[in-house]
Protein backbone atom coordinates (compact mmCIF):
# COMPACT_ATOMS: atom_id res chain seq x y z
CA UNK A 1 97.12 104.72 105.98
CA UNK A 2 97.26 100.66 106.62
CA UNK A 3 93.90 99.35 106.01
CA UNK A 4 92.56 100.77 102.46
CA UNK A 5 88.84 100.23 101.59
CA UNK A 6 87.71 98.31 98.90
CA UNK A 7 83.92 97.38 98.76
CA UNK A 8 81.41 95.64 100.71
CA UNK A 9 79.72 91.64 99.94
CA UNK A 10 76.33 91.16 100.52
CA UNK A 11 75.38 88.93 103.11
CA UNK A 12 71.91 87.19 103.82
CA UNK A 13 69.62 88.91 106.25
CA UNK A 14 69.53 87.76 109.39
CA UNK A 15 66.62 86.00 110.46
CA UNK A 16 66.61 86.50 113.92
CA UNK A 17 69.12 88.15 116.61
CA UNK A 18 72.25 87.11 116.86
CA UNK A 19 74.36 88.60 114.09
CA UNK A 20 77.93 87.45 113.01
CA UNK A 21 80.41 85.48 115.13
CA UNK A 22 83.86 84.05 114.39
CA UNK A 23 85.83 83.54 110.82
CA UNK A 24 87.86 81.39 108.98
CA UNK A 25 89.92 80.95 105.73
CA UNK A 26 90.70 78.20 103.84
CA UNK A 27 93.59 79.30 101.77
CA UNK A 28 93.62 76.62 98.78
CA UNK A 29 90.20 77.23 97.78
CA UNK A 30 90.04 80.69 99.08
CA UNK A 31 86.45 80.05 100.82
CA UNK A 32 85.90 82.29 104.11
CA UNK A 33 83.65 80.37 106.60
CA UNK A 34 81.80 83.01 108.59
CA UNK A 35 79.52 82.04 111.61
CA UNK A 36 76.25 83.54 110.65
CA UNK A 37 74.68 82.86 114.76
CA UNK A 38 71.49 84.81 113.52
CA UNK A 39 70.69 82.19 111.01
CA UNK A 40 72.21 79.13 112.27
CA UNK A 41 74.31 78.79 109.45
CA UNK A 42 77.88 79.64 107.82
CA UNK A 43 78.20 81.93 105.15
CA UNK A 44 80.54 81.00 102.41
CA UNK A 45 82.66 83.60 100.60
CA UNK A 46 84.79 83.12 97.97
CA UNK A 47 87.71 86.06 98.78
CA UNK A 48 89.45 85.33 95.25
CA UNK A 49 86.45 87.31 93.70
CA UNK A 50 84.97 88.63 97.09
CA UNK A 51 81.24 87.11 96.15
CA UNK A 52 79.08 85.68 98.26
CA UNK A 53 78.60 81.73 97.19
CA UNK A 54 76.29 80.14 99.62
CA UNK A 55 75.78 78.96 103.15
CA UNK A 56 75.73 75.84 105.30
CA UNK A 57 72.57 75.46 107.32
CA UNK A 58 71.09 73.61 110.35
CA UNK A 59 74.18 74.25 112.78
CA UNK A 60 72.45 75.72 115.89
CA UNK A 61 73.46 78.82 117.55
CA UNK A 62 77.44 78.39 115.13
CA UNK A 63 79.76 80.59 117.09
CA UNK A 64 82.90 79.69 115.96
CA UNK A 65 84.74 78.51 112.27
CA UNK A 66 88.48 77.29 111.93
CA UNK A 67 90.04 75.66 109.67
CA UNK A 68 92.86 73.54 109.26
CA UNK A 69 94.52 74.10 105.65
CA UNK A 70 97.29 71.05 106.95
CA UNK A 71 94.49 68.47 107.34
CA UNK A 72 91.57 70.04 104.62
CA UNK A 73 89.41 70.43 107.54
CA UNK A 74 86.62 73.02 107.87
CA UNK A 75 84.90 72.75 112.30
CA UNK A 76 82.59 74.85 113.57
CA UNK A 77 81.64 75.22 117.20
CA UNK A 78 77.07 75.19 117.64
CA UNK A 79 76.75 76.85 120.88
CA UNK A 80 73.20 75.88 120.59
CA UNK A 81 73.29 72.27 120.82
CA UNK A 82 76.35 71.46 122.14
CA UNK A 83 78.15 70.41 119.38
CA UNK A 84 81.01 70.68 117.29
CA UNK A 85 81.11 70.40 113.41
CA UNK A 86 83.63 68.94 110.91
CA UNK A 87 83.28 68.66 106.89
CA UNK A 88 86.35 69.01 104.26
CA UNK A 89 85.34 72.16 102.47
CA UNK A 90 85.95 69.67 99.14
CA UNK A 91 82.86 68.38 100.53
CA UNK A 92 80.59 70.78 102.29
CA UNK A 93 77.65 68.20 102.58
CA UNK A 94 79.80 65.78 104.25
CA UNK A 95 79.14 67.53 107.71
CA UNK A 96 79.82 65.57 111.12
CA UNK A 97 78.81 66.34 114.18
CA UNK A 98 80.15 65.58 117.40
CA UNK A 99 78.82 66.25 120.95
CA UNK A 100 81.11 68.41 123.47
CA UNK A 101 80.59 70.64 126.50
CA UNK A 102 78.22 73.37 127.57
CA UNK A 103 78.14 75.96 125.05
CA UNK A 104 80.78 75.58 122.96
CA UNK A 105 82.67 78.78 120.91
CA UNK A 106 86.20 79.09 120.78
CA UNK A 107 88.17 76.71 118.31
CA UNK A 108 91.92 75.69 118.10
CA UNK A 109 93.58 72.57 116.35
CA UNK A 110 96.46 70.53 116.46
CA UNK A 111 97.12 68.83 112.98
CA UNK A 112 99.82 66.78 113.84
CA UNK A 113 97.85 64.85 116.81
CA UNK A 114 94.66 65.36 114.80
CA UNK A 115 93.42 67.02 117.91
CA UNK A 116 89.99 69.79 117.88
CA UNK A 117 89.70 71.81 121.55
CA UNK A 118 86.42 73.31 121.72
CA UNK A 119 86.16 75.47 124.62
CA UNK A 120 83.21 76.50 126.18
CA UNK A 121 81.25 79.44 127.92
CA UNK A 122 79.77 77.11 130.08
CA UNK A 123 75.99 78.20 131.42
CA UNK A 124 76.63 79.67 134.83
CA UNK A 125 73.24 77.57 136.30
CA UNK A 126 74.61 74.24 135.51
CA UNK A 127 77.85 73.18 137.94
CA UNK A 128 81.56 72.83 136.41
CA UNK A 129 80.09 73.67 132.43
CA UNK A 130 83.00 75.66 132.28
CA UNK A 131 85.28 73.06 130.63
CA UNK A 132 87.64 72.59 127.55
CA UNK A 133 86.20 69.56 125.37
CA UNK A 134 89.19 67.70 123.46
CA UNK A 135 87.85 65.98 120.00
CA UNK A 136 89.82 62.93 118.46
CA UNK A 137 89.21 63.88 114.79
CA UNK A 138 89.61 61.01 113.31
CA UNK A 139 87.49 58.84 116.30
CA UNK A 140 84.87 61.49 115.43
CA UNK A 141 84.93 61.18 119.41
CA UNK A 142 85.17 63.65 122.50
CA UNK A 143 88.46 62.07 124.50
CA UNK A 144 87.95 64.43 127.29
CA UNK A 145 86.25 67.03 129.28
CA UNK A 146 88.86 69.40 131.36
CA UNK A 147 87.61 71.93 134.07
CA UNK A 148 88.68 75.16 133.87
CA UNK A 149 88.41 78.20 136.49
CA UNK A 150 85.81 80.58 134.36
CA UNK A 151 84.03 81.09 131.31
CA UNK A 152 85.83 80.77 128.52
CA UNK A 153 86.96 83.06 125.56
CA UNK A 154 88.77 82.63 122.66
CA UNK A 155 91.78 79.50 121.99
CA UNK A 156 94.88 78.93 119.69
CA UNK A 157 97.37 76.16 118.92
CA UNK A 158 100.75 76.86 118.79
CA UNK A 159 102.85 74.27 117.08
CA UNK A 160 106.41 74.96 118.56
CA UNK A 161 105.31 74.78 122.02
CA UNK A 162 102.65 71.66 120.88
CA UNK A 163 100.37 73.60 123.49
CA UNK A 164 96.91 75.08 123.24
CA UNK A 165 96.06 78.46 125.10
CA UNK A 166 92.99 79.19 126.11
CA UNK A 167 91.54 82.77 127.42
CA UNK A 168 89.70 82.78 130.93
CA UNK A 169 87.23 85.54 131.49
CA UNK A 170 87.59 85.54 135.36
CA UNK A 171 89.56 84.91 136.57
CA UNK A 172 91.61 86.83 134.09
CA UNK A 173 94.24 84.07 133.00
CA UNK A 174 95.43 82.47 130.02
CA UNK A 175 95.43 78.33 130.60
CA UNK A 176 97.98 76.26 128.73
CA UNK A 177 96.84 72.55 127.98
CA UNK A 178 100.25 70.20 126.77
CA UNK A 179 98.48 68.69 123.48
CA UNK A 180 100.87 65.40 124.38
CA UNK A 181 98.69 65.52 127.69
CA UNK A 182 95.52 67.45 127.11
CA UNK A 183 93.58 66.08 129.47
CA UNK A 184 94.68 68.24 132.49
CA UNK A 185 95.41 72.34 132.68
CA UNK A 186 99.55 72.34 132.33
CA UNK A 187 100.33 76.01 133.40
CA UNK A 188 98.24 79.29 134.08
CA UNK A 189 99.48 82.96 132.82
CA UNK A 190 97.27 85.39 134.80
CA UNK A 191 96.62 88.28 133.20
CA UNK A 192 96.71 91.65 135.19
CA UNK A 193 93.88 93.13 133.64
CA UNK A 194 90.09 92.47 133.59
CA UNK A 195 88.52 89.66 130.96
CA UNK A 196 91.08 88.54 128.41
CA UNK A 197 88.62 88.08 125.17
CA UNK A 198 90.96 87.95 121.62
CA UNK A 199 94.08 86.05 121.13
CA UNK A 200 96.59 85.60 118.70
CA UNK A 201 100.61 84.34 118.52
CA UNK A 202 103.31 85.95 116.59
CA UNK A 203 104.89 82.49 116.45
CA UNK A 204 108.74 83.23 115.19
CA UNK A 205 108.53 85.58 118.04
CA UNK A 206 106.91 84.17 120.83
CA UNK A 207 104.20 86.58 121.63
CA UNK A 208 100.85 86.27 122.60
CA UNK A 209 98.42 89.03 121.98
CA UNK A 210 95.36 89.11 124.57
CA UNK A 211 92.63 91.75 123.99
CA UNK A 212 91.14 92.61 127.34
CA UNK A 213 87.47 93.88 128.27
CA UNK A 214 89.51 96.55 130.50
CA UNK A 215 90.56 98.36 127.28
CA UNK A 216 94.10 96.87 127.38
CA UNK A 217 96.05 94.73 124.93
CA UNK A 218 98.49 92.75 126.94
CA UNK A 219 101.17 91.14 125.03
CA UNK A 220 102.79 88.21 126.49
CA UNK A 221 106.23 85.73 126.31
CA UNK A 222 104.43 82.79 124.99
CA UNK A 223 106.86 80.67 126.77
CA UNK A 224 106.69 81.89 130.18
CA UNK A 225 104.06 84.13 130.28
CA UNK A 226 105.82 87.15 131.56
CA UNK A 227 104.07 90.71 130.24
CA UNK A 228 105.64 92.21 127.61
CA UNK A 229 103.77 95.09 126.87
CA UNK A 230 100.12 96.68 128.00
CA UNK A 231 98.58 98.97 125.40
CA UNK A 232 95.68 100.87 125.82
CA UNK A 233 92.87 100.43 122.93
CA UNK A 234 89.89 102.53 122.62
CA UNK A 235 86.81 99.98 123.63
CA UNK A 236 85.74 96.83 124.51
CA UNK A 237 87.66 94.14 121.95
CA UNK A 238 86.54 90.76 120.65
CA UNK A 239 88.32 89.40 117.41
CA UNK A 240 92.09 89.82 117.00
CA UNK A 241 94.23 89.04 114.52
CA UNK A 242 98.10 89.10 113.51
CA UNK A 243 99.48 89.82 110.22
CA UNK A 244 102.80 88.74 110.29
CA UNK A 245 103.56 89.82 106.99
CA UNK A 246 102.92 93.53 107.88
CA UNK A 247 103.64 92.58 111.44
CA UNK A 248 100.14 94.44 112.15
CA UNK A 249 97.48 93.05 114.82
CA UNK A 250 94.05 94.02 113.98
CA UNK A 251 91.53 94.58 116.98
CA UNK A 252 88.29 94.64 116.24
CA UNK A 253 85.84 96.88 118.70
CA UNK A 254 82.05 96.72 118.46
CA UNK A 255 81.41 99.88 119.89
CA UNK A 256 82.17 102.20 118.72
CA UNK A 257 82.62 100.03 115.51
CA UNK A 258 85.89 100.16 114.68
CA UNK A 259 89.96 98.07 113.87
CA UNK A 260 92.63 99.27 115.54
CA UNK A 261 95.46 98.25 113.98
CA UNK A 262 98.71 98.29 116.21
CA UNK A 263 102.28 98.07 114.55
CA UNK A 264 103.82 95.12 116.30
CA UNK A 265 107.32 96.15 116.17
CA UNK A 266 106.96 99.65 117.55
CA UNK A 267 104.22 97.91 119.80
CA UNK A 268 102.25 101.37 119.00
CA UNK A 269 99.03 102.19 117.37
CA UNK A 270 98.73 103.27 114.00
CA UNK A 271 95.13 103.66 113.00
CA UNK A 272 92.05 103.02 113.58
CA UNK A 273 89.15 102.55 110.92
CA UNK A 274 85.54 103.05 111.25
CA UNK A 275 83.48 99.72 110.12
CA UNK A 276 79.61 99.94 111.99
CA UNK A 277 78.61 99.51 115.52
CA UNK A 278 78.23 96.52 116.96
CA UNK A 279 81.21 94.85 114.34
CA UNK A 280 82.78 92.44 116.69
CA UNK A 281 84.16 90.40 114.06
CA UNK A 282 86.98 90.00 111.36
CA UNK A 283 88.58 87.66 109.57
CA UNK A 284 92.15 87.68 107.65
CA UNK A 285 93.29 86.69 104.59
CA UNK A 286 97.13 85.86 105.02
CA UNK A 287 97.34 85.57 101.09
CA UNK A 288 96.10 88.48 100.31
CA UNK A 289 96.89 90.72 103.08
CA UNK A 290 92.87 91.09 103.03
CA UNK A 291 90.99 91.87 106.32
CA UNK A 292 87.09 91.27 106.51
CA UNK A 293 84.67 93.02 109.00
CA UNK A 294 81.25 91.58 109.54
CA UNK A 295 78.77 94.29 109.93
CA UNK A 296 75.73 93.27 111.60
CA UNK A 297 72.92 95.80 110.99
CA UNK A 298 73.18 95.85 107.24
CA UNK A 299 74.15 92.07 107.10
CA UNK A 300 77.33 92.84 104.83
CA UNK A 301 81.62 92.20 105.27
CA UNK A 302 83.24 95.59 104.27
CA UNK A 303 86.48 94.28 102.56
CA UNK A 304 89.78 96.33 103.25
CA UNK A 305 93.44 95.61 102.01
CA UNK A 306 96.66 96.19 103.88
């Protein structure tokens, strides 16, 4: 067994539909950001103790949470007004918001240019909303607006290549924005499978993992794009991430309601653990070896341990 159970934290009820959304970790305070969409807000927990402390209101439609433990930066993405959010979590009321593109959800950061890319879904009614909105952190300004070919899914940094990647519904692709140059699309991996949705890097390897509506995890060469591997996985995915420690990649799946945990040197399934349906979210704690699962219909994170 990989992914032992060890309780549940209670979360506040949601006040109206919507449910959980994307999660992040600050590691020197321990506090997991969770985007509660439902209520507008994020939940706080502390995963030291694996309470619930408090949340962080008035951020409209929050999709997304990342964090940046280089910098001491907490950012949100507020698909409901268009807006991105930043605030040290040493100072949780010190919240800044900056306007961006249509819709905004997935996150990544560069810390060494100081550089947020929100990228968003875009609203298919308004022309060219599907875009990739580049923040100057420190200008507390947008620098840019980039087109890209579809709605957007999920984003990451990787700091060897100093390039962002950023997952393209449909047309199934992967775009790769230079972060010396991000206001232009660099290079485009397609993908040979429909809707790339999760994404992670195995960075001292190269690898990108892409969970795919078509039921496929497609692993690629980071550097060239090239498939690696194509795995099948039992539903549609959303959250992914890799424990590099365990070299595990969990996959969450809503429906069911289940992770999938694949061993990333065999490149082979291992298990796969019931959470609730509709649990389309996780987080992971690196420190720990900790992986959270946001359960929507009884508003709680079932805690597990690798």
């Amino acid at each position: 067994m990989s992914l032992k159970h060890l309780g549940y934290i209670e979360l506040p009820p949601h006040k109206k539909q919507g449910g959980f959304d994307h999660a992040a970790i600050h590691r020197a305070s321990a506090r997991l950001y969770i985007a509660h969409t439902s209520n507008d807000a994020l939940d706080v927990i502390d995963c030291a103790t694996d309470c619930y402390l408090h949340s962080i209101p008035n951020l409209t439609g929050v999709a997304g949470a990342l964090v940046s433990d280089e910098r001491n930066l907490a950012f949100t993405s507020n698909r409901g007004e268009n807006s991105v959010g930043i605030f040290s979590p040493s100072d949780e009321t010190n919240l800044v918001k900056i306007r961006v593109g249509v819709r905004p959800n997935g996150l990544a950061y560069d810390p060494q240019r100081n550089l947020l890319l929100a990228a968003n879904v875009g609203d298919p009614a308004i022309s060219d909303s599907f875009s990739i909105s580049i923040v100057d952190v420190s200008k507390r300004a947008m620098i840019a607006n980039v087109a890209v070919p579809g709605r957007t899914r999920w984003t990451i940094f990787d700091e060897q290549a100093e390039a962002f990647f950023v997952n393209i519904a449909a047309p199934a692709q992967i775009v790769v924005v230079d972060a010396k140059n991000p206001t232009r699309i660099a290079r485009v991996f397609e993908i040979p499978v429909a809707g790339p949705h999760g994404l992670d890097l195995d960075a001292e390897q190269h690898r990108l993992f892409c969970a795919c509506d078509a039921k496929k995890l497609i692993v690629l060469d980071a550097r060239t794009g090239k498939v690696l591997n194509a795995l099948y996985i039992s539903g549609v995915p959303d959250v992914i991430f890799f424990n590099g420690a365990r070299q595990h990649l969990y996959v969450a799946i809503g429906d069911p309601g289940v992770i999938e945990v694949f061993d990333t040197d065999a490149m082979k399934r291992i298990e796969t653990v019931a959470t609730e349906k509709g649990t389309h979210t996780i987080a992971f704690d690196a420190e720990r070896n900790k992986v959270y699962a946001f359960l929507p219909q009884t508003h709680r994170a079932a805690i597990f341990v690798d």
